[in-house]
PDB file of N, CA and C in Angstrom:
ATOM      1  N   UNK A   1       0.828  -1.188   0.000  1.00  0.00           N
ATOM      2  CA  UNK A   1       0.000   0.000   0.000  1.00  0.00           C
ATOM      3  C   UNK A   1       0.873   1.253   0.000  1.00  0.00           C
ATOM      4  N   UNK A   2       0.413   1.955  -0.824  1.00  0.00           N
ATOM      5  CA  UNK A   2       1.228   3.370  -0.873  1.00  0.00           C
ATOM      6  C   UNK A   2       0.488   4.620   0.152  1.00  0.00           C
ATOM      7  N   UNK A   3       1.237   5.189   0.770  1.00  0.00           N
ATOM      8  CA  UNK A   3       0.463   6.421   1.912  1.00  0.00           C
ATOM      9  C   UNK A   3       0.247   7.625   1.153  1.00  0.00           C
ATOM     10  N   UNK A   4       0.842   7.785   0.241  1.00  0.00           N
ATOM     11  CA  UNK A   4       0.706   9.083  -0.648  1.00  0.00           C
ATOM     12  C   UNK A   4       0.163   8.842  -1.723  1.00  0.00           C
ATOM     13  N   UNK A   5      -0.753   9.824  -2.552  1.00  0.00           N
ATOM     14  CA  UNK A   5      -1.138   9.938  -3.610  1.00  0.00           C
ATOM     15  C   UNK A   5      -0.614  10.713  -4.651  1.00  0.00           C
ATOM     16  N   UNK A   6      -0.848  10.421  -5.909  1.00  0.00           N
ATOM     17  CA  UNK A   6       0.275  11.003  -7.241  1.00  0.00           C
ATOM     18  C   UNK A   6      -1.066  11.835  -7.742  1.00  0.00           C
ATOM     19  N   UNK A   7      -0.908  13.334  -7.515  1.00  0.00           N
ATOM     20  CA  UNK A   7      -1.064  14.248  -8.372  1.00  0.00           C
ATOM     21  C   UNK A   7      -1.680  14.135  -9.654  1.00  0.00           C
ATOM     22  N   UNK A   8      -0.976  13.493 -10.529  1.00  0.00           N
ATOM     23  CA  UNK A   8      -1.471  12.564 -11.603  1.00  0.00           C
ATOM     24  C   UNK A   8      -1.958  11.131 -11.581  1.00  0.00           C
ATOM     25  N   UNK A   9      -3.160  11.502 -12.419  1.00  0.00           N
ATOM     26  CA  UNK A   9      -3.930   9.936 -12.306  1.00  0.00           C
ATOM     27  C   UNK A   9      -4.284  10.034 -14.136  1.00  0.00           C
ATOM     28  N   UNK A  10      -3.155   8.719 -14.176  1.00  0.00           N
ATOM     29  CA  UNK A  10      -3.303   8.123 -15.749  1.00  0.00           C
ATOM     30  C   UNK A  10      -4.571   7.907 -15.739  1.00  0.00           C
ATOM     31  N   UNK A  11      -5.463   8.049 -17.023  1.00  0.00           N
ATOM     32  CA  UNK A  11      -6.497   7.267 -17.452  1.00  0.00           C
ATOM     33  C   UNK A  11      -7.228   7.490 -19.383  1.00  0.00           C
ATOM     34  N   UNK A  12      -7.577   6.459 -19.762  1.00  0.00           N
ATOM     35  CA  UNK A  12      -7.932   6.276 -21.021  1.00  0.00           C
ATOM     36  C   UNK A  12      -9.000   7.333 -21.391  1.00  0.00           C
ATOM     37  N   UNK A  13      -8.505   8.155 -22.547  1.00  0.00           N
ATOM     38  CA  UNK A  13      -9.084   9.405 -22.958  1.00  0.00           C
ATOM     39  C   UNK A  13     -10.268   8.657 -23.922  1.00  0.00           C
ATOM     40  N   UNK A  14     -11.593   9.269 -23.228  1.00  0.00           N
ATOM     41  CA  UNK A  14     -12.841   9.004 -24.118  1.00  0.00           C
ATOM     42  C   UNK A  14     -12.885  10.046 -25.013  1.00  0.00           C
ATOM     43  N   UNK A  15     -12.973   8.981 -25.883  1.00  0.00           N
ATOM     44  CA  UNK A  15     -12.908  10.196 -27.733  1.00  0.00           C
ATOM     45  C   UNK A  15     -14.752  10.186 -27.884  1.00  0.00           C
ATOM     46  N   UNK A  16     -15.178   9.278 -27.655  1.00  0.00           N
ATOM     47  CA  UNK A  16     -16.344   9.369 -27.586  1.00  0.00           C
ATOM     48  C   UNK A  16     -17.052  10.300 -26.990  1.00  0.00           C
ATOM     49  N   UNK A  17     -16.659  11.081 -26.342  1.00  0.00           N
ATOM     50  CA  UNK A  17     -16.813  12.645 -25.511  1.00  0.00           C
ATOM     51  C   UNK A  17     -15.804  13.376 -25.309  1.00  0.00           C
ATOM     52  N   UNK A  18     -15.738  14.423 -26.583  1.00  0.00           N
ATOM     53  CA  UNK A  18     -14.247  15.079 -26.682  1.00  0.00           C
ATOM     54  C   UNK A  18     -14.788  16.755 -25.098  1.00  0.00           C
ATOM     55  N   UNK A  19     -13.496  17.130 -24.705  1.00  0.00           N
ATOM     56  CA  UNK A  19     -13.514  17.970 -24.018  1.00  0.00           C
ATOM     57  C   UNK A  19     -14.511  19.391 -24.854  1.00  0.00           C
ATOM     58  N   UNK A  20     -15.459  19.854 -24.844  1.00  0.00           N
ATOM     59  CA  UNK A  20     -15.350  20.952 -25.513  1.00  0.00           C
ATOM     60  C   UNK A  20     -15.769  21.888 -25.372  1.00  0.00           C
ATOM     61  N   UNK A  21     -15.251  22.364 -23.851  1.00  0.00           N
ATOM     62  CA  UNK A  21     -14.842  23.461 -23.520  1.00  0.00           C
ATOM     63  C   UNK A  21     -13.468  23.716 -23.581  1.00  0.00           C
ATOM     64  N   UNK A  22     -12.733  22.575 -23.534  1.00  0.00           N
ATOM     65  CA  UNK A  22     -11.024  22.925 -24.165  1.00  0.00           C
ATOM     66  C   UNK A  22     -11.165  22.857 -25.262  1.00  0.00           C
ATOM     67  N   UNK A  23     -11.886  22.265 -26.194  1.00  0.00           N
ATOM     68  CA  UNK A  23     -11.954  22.902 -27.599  1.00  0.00           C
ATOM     69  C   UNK A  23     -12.336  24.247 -27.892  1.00  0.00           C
ATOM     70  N   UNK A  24     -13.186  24.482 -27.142  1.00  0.00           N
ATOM     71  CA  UNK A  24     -13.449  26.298 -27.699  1.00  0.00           C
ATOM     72  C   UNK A  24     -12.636  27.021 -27.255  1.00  0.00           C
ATOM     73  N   UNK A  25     -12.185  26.757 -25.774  1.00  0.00           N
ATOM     74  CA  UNK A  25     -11.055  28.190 -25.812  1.00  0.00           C
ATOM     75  C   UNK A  25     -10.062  27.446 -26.134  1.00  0.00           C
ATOM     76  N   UNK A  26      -9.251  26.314 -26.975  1.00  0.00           N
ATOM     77  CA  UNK A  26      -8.753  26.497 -27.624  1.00  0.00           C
ATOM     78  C   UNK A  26      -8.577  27.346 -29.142  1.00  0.00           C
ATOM     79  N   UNK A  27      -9.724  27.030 -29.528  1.00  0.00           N
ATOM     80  CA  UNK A  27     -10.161  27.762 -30.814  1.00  0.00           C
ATOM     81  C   UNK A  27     -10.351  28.646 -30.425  1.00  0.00           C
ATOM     82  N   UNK A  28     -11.016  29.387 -29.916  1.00  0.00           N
ATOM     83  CA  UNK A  28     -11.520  30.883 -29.589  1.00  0.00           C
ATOM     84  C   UNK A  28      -9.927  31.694 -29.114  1.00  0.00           C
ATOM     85  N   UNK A  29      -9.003  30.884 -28.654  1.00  0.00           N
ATOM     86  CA  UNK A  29      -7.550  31.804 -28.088  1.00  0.00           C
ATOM     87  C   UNK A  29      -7.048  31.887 -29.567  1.00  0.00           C
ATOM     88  N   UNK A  30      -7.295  30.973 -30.305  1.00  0.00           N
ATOM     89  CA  UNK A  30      -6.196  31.493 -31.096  1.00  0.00           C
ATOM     90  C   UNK A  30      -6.733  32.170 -31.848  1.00  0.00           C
ATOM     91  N   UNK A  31      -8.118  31.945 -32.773  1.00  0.00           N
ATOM     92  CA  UNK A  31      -8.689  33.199 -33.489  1.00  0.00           C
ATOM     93  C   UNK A  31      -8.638  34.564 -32.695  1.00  0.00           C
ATOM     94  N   UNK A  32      -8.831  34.645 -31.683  1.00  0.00           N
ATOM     95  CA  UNK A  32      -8.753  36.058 -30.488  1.00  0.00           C
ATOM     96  C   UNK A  32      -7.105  36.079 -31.109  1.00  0.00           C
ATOM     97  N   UNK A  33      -6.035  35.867 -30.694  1.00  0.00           N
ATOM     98  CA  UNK A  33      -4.938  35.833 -31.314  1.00  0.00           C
ATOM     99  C   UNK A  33      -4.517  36.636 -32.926  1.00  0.00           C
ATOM    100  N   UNK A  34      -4.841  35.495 -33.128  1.00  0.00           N
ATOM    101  CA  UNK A  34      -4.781  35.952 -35.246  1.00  0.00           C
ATOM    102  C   UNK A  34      -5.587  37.060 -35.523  1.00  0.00           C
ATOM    103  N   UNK A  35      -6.812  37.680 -35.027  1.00  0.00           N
ATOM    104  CA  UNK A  35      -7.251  38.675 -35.198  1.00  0.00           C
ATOM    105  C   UNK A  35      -6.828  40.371 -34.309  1.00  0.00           C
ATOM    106  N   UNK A  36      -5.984  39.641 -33.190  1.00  0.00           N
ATOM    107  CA  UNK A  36      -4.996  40.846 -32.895  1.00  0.00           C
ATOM    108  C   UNK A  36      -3.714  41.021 -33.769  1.00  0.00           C
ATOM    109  N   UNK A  37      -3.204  39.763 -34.115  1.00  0.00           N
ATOM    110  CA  UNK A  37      -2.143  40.112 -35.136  1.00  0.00           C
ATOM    111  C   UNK A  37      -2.420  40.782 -36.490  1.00  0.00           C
ATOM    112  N   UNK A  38      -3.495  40.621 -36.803  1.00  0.00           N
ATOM    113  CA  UNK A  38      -3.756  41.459 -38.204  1.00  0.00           C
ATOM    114  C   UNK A  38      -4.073  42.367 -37.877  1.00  0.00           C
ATOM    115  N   UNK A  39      -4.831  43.295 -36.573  1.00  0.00           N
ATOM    116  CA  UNK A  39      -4.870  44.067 -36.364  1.00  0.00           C
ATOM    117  C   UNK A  39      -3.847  45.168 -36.133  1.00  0.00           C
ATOM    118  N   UNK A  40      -2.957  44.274 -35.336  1.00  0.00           N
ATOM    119  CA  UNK A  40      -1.565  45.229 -35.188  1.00  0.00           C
ATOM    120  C   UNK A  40      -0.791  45.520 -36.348  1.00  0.00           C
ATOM    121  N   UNK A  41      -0.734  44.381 -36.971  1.00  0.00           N
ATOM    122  CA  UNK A  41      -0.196  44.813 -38.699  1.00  0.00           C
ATOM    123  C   UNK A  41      -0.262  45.681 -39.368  1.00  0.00           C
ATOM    124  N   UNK A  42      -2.079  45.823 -39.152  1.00  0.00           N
ATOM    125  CA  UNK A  42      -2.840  46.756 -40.195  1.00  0.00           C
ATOM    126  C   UNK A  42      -2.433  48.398 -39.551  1.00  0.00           C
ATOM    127  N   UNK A  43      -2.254  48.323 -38.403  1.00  0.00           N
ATOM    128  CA  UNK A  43      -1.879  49.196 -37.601  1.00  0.00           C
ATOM    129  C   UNK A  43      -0.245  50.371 -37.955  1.00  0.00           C
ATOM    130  N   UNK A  44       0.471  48.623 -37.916  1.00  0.00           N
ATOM    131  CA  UNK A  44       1.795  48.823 -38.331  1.00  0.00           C
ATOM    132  C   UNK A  44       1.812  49.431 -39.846  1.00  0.00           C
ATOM    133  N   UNK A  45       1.218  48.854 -40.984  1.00  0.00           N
ATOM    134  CA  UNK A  45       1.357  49.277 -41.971  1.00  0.00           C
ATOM    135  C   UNK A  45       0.693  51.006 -42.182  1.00  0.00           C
ATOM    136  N   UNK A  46       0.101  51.363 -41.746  1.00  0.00           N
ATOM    137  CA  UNK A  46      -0.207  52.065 -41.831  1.00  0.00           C
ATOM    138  C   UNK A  46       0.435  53.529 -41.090  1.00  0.00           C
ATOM    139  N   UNK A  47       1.295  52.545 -39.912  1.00  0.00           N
ATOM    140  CA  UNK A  47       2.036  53.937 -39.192  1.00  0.00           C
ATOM    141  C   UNK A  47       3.373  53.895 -40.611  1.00  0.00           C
ATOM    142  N   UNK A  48       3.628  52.856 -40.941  1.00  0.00           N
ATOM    143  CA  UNK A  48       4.657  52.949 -41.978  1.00  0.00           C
ATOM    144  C   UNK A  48       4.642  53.986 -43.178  1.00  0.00           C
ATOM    145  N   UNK A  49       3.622  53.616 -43.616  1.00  0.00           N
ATOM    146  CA  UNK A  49       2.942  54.404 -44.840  1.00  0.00           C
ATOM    147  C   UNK A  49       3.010  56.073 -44.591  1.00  0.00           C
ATOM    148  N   UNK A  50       2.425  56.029 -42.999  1.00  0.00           N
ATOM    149  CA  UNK A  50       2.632  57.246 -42.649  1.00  0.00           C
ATOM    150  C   UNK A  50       3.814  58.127 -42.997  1.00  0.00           C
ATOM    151  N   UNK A  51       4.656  57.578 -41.969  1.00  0.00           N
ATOM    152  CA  UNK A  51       6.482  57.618 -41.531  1.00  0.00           C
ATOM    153  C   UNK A  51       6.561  58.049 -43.311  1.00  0.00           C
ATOM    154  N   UNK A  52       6.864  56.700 -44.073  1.00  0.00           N
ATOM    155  CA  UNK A  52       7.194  56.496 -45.663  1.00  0.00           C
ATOM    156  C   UNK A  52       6.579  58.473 -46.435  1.00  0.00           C
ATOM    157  N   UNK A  53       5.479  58.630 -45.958  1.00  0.00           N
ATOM    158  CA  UNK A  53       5.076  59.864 -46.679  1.00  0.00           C
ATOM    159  C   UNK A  53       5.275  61.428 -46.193  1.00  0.00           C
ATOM    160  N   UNK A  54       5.814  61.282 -44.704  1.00  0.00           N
ATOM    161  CA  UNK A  54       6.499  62.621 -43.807  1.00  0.00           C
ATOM    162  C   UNK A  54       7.664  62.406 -43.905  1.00  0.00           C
ATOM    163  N   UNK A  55       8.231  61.571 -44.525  1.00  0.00           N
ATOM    164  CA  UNK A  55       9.781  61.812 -44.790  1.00  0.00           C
ATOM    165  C   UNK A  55       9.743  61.652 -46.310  1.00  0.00           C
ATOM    166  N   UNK A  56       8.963  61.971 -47.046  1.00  0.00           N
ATOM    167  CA  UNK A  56       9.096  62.434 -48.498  1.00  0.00           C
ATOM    168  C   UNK A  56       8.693  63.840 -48.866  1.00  0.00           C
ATOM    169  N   UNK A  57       7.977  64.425 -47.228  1.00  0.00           N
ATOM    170  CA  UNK A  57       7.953  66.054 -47.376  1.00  0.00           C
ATOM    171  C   UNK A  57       9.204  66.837 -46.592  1.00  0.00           C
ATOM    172  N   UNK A  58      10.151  65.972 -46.475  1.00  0.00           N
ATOM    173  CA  UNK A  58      10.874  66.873 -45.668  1.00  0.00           C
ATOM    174  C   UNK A  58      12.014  67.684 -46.296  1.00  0.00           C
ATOM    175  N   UNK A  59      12.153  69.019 -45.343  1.00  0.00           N
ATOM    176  CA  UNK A  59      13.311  69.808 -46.018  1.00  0.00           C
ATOM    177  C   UNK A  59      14.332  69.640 -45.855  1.00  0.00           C
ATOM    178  N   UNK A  60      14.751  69.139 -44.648  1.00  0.00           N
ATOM    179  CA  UNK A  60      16.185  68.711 -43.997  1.00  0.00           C
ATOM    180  C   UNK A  60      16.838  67.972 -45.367  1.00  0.00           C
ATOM    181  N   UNK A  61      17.982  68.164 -45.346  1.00  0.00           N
ATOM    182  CA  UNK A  61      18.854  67.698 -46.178  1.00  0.00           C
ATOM    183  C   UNK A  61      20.143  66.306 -45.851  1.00  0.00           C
ATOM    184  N   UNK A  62      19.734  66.724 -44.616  1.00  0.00           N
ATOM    185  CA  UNK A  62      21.182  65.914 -43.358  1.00  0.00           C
ATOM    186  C   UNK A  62      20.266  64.695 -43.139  1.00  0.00           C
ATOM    187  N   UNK A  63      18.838  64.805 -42.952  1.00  0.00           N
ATOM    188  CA  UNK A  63      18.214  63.529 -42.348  1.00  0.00           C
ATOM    189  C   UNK A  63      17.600  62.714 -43.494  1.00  0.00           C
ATOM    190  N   UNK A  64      18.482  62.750 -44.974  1.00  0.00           N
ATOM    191  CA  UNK A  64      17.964  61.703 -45.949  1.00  0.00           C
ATOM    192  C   UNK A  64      18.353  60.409 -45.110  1.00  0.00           C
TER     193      UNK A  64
END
């Protein structure tokens, strides 16, 4: 007889009843995810574009 118990308890995963609430926020984290990354992108490109078109009005000569 063992006096302690293990934290972990092996047992045979029923596929026949998948988890799915770990399926949705699996799915749901990563679309939440991928739709902040395109967001920030769209973000990024656009501060670029910015930047790209205030340094094609500038007078400075030293800061080509």
């Amino acid at each position: 007889l063992a006096f302690t118990r293990s934290a972990f308890v092996a047992k045979k995963a029923n596929h026949a009843q998948p988890n799915w609430l770990g399926v949705g926020l699996a799915f749901g984290t990563s679309a939440a995810l991928w739709a902040f990354l395109i967001k920030e992108h769209g973000e990024d490109v656009m501060e670029y574009e910015r930047r790209k078109q205030a340094r094609g009005h500038h007078k400075c000569t030293e800061c080509s």
